[in-house]
PDB file of N, CA and C in Angstrom:
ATOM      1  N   UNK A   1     -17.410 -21.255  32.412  1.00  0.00           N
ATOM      2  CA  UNK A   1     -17.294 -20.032  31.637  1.00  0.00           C
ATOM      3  C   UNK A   1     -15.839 -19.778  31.251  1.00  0.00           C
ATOM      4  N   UNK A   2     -15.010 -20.033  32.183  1.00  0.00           N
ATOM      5  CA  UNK A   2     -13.831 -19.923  31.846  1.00  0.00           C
ATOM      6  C   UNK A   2     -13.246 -21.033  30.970  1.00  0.00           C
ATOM      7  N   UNK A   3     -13.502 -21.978  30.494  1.00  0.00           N
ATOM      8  CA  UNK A   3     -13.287 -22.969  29.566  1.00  0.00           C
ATOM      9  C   UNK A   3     -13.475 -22.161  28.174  1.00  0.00           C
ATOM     10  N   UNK A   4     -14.534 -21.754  28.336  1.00  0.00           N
ATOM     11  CA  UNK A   4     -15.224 -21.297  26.975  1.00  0.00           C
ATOM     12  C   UNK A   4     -13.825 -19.980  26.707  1.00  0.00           C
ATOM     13  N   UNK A   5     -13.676 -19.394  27.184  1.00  0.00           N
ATOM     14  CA  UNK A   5     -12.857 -18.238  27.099  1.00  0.00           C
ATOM     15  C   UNK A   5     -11.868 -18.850  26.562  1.00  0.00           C
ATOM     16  N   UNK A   6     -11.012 -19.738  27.307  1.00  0.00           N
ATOM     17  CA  UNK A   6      -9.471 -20.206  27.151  1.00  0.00           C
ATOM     18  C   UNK A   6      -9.452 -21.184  25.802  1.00  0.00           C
ATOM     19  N   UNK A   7     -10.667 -22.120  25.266  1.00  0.00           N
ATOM     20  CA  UNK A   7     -10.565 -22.642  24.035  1.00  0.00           C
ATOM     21  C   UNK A   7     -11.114 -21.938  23.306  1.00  0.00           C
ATOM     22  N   UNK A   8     -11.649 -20.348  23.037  1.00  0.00           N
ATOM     23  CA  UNK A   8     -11.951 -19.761  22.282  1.00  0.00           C
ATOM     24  C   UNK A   8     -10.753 -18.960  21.317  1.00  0.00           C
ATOM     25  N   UNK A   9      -9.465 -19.064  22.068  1.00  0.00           N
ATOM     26  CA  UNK A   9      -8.141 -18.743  21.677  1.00  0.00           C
ATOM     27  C   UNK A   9      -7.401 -19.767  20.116  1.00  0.00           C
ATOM     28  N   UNK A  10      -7.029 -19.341  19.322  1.00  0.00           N
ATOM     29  CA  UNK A  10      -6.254 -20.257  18.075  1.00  0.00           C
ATOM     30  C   UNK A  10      -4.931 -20.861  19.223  1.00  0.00           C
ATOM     31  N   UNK A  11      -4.932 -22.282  19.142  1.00  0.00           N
ATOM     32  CA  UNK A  11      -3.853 -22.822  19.347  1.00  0.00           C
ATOM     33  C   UNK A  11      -3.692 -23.787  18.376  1.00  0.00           C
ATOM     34  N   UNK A  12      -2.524 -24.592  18.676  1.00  0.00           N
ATOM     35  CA  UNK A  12      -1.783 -25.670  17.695  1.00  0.00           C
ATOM     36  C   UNK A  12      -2.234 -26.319  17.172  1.00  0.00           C
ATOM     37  N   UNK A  13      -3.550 -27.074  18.222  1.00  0.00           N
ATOM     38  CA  UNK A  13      -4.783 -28.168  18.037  1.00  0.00           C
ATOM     39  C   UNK A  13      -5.446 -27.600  17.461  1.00  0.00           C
ATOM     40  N   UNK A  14      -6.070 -26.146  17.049  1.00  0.00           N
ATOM     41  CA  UNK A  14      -7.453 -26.031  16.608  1.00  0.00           C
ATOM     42  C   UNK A  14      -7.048 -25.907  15.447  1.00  0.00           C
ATOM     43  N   UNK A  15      -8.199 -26.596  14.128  1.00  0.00           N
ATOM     44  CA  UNK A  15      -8.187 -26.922  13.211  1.00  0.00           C
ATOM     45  C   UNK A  15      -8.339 -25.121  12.121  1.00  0.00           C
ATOM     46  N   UNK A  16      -9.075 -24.058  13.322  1.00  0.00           N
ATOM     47  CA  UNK A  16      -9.107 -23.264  12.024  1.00  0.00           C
ATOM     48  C   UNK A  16      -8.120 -22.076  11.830  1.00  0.00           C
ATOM     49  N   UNK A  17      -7.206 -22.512  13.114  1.00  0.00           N
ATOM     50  CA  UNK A  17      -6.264 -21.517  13.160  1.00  0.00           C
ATOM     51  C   UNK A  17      -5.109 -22.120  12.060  1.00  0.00           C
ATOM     52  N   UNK A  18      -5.166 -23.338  11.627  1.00  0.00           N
ATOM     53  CA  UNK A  18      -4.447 -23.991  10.690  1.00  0.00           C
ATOM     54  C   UNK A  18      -4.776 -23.766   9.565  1.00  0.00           C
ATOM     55  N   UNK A  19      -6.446 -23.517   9.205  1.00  0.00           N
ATOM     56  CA  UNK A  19      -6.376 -23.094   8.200  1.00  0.00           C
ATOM     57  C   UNK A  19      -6.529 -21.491   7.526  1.00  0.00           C
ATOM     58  N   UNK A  20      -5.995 -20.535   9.081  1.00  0.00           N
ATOM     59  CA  UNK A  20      -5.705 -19.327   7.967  1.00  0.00           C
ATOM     60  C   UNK A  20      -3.690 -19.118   7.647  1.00  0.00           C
ATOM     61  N   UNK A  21      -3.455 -20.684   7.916  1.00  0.00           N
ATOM     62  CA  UNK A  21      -1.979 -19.681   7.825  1.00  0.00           C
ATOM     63  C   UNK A  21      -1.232 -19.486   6.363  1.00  0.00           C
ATOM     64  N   UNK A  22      -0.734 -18.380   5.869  1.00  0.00           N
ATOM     65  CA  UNK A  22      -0.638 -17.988   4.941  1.00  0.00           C
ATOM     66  C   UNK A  22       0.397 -19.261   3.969  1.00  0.00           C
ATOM     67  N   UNK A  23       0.295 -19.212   2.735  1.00  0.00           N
ATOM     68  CA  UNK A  23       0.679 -20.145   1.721  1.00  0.00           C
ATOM     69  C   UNK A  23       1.440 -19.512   0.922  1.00  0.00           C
ATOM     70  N   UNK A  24       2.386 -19.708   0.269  1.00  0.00           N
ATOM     71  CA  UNK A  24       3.242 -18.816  -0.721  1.00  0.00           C
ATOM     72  C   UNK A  24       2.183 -18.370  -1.822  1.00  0.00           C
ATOM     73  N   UNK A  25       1.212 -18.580  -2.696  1.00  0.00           N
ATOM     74  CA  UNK A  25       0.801 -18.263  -2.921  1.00  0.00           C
ATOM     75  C   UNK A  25      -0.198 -16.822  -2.721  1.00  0.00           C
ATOM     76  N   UNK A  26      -0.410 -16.778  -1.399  1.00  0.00           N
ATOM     77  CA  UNK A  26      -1.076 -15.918  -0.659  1.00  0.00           C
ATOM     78  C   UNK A  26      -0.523 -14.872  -0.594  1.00  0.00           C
ATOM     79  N   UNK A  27       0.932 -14.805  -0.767  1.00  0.00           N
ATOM     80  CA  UNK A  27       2.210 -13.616  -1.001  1.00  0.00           C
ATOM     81  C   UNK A  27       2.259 -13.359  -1.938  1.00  0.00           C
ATOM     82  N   UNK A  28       1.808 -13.971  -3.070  1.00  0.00           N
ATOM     83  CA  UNK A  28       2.406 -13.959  -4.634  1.00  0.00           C
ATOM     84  C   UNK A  28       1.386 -13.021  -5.063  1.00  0.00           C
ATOM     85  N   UNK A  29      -0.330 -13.333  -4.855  1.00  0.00           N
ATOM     86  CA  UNK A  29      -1.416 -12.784  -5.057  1.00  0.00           C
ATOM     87  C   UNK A  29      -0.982 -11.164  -4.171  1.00  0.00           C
ATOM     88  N   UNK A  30      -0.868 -11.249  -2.958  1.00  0.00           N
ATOM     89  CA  UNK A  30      -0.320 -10.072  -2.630  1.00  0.00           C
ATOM     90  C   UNK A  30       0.168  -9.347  -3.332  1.00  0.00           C
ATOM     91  N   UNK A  31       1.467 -10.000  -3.584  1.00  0.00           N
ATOM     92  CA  UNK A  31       2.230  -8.540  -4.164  1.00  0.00           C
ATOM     93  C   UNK A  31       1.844  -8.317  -5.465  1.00  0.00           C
ATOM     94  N   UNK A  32       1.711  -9.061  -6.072  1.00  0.00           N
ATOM     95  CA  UNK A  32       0.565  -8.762  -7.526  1.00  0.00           C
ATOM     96  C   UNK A  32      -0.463  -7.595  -7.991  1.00  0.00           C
ATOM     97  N   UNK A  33      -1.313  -7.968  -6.713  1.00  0.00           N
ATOM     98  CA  UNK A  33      -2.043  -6.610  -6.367  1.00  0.00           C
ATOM     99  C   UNK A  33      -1.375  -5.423  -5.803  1.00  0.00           C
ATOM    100  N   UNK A  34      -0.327  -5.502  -5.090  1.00  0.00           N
ATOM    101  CA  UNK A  34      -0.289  -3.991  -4.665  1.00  0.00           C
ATOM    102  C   UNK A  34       0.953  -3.835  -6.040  1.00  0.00           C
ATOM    103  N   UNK A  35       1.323  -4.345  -6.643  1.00  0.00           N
ATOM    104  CA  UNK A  35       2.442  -3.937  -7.687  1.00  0.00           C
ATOM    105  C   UNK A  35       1.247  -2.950  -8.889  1.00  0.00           C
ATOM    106  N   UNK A  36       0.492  -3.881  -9.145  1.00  0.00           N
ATOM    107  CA  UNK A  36      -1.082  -3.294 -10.392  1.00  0.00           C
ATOM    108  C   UNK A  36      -1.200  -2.126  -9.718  1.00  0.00           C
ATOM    109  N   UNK A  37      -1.751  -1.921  -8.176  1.00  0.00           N
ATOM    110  CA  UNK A  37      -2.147  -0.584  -7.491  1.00  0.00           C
ATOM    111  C   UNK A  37      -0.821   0.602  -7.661  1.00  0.00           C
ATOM    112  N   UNK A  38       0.143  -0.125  -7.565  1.00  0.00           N
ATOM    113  CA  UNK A  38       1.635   1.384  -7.607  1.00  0.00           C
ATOM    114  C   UNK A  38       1.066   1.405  -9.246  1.00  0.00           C
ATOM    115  N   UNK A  39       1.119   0.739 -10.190  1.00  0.00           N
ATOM    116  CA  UNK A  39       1.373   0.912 -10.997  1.00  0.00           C
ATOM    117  C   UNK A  39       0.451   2.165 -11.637  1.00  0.00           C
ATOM    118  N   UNK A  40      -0.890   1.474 -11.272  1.00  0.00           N
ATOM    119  CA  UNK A  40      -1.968   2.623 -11.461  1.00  0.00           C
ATOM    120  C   UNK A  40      -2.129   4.064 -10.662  1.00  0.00           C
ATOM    121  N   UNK A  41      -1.329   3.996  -9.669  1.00  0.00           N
ATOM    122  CA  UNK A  41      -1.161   5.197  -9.140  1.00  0.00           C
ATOM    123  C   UNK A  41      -0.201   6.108  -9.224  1.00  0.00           C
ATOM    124  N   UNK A  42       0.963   5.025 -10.247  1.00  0.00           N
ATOM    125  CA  UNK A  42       1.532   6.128 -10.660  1.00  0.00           C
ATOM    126  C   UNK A  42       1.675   6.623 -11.889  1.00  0.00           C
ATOM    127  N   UNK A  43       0.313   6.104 -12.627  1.00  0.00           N
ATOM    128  CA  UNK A  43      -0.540   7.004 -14.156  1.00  0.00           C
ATOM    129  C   UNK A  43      -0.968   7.939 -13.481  1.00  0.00           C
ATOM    130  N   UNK A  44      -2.085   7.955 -12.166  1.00  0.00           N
ATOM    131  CA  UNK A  44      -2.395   8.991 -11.529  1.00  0.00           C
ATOM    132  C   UNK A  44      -1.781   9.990 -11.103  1.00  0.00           C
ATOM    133  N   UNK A  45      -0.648   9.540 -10.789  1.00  0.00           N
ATOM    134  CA  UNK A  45       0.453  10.809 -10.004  1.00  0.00           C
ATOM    135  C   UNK A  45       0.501  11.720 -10.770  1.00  0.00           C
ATOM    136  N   UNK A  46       1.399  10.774 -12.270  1.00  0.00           N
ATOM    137  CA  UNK A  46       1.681  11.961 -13.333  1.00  0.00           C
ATOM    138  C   UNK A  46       0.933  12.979 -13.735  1.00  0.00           C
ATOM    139  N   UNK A  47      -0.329  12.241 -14.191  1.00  0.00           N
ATOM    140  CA  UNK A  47      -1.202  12.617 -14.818  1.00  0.00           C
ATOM    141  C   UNK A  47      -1.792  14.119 -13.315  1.00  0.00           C
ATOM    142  N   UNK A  48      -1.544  14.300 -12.321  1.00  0.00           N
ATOM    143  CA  UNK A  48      -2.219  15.031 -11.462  1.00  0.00           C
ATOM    144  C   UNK A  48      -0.972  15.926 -11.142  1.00  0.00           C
ATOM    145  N   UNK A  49       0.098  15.749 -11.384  1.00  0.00           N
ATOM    146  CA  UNK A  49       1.458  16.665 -11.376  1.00  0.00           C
ATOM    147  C   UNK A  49       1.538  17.554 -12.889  1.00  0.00           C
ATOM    148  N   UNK A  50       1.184  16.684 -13.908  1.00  0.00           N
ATOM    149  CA  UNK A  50       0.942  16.892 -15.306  1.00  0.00           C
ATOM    150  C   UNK A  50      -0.172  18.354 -15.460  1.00  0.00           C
ATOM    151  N   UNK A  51      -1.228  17.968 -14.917  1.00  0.00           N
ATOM    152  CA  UNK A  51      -1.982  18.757 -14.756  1.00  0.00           C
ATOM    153  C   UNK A  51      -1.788  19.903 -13.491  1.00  0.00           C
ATOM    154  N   UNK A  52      -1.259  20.208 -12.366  1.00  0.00           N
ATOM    155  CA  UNK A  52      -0.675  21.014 -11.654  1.00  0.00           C
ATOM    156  C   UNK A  52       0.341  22.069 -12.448  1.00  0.00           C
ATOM    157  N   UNK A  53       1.055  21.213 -13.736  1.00  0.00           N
ATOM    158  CA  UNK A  53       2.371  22.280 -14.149  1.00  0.00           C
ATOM    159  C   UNK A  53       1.690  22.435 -15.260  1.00  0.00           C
ATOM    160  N   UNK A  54       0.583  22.396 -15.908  1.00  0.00           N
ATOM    161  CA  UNK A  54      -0.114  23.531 -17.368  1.00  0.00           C
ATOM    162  C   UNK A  54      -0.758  24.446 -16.717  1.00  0.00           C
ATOM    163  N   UNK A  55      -1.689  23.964 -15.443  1.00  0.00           N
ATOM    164  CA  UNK A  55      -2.478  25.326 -14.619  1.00  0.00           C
ATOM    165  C   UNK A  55      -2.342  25.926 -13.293  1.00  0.00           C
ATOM    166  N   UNK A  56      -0.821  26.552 -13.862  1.00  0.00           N
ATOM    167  CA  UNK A  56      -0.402  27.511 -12.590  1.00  0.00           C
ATOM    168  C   UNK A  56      -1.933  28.698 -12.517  1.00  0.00           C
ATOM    169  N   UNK A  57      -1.536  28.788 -10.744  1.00  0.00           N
ATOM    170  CA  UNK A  57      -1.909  29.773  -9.896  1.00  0.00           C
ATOM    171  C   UNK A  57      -2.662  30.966 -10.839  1.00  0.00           C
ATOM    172  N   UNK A  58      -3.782  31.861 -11.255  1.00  0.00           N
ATOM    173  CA  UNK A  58      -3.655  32.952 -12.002  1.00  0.00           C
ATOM    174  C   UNK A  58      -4.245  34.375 -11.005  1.00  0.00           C
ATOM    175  N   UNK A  59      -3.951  33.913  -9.860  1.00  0.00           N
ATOM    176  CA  UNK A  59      -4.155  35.008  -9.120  1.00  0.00           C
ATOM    177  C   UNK A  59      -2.692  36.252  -8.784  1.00  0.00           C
ATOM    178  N   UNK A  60      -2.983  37.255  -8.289  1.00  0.00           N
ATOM    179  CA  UNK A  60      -1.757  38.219  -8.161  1.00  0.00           C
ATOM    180  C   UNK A  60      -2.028  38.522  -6.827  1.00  0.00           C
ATOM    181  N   UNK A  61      -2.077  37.975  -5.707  1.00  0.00           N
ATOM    182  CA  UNK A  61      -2.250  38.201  -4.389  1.00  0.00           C
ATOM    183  C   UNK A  61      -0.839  36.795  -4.387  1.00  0.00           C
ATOM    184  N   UNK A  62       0.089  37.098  -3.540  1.00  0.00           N
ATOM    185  CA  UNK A  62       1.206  36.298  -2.888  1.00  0.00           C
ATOM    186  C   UNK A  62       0.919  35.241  -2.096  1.00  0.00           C
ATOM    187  N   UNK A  63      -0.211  35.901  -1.483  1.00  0.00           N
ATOM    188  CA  UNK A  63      -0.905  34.732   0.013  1.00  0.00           C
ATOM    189  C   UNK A  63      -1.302  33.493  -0.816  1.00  0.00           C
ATOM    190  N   UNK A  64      -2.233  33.946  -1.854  1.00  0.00           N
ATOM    191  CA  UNK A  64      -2.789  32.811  -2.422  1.00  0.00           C
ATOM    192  C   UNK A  64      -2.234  32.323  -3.254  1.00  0.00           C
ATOM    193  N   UNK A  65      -1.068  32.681  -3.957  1.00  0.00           N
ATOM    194  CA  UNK A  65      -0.123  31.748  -4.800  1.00  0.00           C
ATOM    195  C   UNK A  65       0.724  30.763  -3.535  1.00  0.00           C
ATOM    196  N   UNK A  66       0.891  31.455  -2.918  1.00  0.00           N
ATOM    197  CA  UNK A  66       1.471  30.341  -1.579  1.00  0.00           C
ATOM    198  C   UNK A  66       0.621  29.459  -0.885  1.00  0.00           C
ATOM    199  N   UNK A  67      -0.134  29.638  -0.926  1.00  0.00           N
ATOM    200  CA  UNK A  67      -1.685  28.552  -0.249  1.00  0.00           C
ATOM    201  C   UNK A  67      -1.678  27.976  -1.508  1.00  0.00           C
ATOM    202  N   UNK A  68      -1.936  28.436  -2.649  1.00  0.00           N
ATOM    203  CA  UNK A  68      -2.122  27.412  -3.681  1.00  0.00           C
ATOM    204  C   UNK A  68      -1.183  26.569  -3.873  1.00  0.00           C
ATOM    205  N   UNK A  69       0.444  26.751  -4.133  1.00  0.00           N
ATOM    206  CA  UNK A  69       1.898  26.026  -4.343  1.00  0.00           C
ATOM    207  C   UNK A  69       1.653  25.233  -3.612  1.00  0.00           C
ATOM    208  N   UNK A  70       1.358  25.485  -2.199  1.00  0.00           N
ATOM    209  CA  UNK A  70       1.385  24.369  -1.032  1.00  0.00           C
ATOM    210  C   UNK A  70       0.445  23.361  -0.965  1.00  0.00           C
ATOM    211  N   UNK A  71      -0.920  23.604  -1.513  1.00  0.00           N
ATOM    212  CA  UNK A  71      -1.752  23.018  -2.071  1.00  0.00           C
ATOM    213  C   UNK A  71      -1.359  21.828  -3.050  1.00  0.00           C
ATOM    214  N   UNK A  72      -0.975  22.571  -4.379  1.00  0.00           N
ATOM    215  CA  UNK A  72      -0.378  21.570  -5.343  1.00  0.00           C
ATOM    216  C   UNK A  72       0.809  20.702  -5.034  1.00  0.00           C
ATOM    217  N   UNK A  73       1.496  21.272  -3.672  1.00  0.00           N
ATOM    218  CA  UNK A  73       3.103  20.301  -3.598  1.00  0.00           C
ATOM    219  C   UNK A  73       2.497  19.297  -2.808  1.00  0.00           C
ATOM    220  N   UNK A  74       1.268  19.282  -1.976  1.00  0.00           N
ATOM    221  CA  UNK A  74       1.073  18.387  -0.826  1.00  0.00           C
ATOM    222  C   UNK A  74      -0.017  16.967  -1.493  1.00  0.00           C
ATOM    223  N   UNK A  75      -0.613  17.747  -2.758  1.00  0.00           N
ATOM    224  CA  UNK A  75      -1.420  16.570  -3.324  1.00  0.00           C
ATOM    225  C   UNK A  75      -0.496  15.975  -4.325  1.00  0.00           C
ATOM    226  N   UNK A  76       0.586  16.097  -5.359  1.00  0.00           N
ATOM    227  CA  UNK A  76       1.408  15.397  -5.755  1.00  0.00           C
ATOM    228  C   UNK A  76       2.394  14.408  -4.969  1.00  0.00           C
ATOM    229  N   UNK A  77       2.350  15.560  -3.708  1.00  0.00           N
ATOM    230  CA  UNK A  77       3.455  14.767  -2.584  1.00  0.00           C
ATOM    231  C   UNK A  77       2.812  13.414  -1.890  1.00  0.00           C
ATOM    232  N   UNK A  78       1.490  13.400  -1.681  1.00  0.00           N
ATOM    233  CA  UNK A  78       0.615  12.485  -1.165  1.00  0.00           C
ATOM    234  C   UNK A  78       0.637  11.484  -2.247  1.00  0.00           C
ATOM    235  N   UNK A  79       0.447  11.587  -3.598  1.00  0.00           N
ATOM    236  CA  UNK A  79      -0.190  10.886  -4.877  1.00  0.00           C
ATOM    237  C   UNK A  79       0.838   9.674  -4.921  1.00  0.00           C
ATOM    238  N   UNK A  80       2.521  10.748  -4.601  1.00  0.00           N
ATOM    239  CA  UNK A  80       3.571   9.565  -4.937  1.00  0.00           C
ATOM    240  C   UNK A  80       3.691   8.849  -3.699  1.00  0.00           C
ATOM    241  N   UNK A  81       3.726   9.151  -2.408  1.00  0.00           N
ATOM    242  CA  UNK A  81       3.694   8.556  -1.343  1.00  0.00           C
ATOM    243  C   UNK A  81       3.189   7.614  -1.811  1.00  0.00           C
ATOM    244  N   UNK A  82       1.626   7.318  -2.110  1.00  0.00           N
ATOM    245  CA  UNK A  82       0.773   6.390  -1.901  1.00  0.00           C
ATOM    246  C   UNK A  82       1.342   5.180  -3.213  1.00  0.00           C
ATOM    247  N   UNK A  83       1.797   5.868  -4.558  1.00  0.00           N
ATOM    248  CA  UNK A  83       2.614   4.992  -5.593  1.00  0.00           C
ATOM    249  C   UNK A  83       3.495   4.015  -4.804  1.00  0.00           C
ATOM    250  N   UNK A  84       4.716   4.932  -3.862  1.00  0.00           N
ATOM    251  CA  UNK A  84       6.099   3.908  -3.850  1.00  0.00           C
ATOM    252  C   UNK A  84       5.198   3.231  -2.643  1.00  0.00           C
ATOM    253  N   UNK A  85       4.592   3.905  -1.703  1.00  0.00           N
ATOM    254  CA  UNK A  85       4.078   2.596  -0.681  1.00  0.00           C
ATOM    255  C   UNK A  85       3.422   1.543  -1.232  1.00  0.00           C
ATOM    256  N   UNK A  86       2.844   1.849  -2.422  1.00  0.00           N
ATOM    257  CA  UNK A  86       2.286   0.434  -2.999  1.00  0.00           C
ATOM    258  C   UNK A  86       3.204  -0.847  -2.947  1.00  0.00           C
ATOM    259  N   UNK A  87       4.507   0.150  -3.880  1.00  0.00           N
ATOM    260  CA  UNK A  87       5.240  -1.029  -4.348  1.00  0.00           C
ATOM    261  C   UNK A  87       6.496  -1.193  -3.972  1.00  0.00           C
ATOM    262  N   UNK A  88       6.616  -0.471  -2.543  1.00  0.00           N
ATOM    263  CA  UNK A  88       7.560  -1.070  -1.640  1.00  0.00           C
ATOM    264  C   UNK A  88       6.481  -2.529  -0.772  1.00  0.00           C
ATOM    265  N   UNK A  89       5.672  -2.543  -0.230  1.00  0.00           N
ATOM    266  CA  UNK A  89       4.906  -3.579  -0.069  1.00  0.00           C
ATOM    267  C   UNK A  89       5.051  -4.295  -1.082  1.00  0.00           C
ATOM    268  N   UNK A  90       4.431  -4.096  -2.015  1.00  0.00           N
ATOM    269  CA  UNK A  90       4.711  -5.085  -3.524  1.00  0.00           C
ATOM    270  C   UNK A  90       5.684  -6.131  -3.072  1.00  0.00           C
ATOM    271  N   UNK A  91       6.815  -5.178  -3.178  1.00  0.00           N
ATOM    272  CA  UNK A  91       8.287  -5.925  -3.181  1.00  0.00           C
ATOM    273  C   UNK A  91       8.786  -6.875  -1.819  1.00  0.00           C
ATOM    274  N   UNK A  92       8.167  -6.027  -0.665  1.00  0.00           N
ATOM    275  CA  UNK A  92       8.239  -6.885   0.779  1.00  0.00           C
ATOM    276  C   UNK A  92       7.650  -8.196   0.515  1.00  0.00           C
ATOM    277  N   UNK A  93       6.403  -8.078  -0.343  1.00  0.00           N
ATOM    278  CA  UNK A  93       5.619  -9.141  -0.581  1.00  0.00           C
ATOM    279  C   UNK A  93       6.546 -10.379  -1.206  1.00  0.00           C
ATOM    280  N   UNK A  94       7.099  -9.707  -2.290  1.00  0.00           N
ATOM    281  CA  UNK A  94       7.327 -10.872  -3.251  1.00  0.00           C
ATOM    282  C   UNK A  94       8.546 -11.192  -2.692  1.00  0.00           C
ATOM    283  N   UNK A  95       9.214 -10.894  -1.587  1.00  0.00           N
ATOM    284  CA  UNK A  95      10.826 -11.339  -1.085  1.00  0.00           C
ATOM    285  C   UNK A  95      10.138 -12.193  -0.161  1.00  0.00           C
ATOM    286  N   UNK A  96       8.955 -11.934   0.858  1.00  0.00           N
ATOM    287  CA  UNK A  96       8.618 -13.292   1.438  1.00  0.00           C
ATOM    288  C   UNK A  96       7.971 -14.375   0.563  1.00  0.00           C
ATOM    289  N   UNK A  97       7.710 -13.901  -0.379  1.00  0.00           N
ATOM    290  CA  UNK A  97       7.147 -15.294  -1.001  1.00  0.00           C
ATOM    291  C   UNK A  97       8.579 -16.212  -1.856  1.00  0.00           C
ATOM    292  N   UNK A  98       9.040 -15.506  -1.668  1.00  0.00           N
ATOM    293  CA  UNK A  98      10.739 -16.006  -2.325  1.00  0.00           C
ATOM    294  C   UNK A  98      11.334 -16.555  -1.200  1.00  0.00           C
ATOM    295  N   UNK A  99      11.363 -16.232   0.075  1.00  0.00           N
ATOM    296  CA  UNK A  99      11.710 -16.699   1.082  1.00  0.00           C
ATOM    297  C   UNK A  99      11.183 -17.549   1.609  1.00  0.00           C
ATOM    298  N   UNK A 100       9.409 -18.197   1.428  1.00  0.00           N
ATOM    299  CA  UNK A 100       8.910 -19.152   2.064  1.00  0.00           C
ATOM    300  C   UNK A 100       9.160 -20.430   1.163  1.00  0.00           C
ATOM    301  N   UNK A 101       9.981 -20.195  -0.335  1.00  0.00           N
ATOM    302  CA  UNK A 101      10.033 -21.955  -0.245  1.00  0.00           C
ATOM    303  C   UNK A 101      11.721 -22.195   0.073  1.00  0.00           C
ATOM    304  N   UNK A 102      12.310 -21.587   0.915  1.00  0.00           N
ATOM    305  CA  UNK A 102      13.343 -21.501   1.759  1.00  0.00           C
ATOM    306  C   UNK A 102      13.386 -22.036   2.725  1.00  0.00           C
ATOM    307  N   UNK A 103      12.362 -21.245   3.440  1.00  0.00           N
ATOM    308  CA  UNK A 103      12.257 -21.982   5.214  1.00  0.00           C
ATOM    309  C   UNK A 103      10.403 -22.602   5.386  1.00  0.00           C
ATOM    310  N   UNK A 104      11.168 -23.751   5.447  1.00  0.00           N
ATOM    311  CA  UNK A 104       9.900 -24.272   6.274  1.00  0.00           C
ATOM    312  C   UNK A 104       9.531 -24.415   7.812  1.00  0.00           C
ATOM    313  N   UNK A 105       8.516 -24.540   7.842  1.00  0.00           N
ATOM    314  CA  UNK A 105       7.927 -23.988   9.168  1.00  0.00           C
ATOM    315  C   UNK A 105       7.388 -25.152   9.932  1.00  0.00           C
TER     316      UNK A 105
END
């Protein structure tokens, strides 16, 4: 039983732990996609900040212009988060794939 356990592990010898290891290509496709995803999320951003600054608040209670502001600052604030995290990954991406025909392994 304990055999089964200890070669159930990826080592050097096993053939399929060799074949997930990543390929420069595999980085390139990466950052590709998350560069398209910032990109499209940040049509979305605008477009949802865009729309936040034509339809201010039309209530006259204070509480709820402040619940609302905070409302609108936290979903624009989220929208771009999720933009630059795209395409800071993006970019992590495409510096290792620039870096793997550098160092070989």
């Amino acid at each position: 039983m304990k055999d089964k356990i200890k070669n159930s592990y990826p080592n050097d010898d096993n053939e399929v732990y060799k074949d997930q290891e990543k390929r420069p290509f595999d980085f390139f496709i990466g950052s590709l996609t998350s560069f398209v995803l910032a990109f499209f999320m940040y049509l979305i951003s605008n477009k949802i900040s865009l729309y936040f600054l034509t339809h201010k608040p039309s209530n006259t209670s204070e509480i709820v212009q402040s619940i609302s502001s905070s409302f609108n600052t936290l979903i624009i604030g989220l929208s771009f988060l999720a933009t630059f995290s795209f395409a800071f990954i993006g970019l992590g991406l495409f510096i290792v794939f620039i870096r793997s025909f550098f160092i070989k392994v």
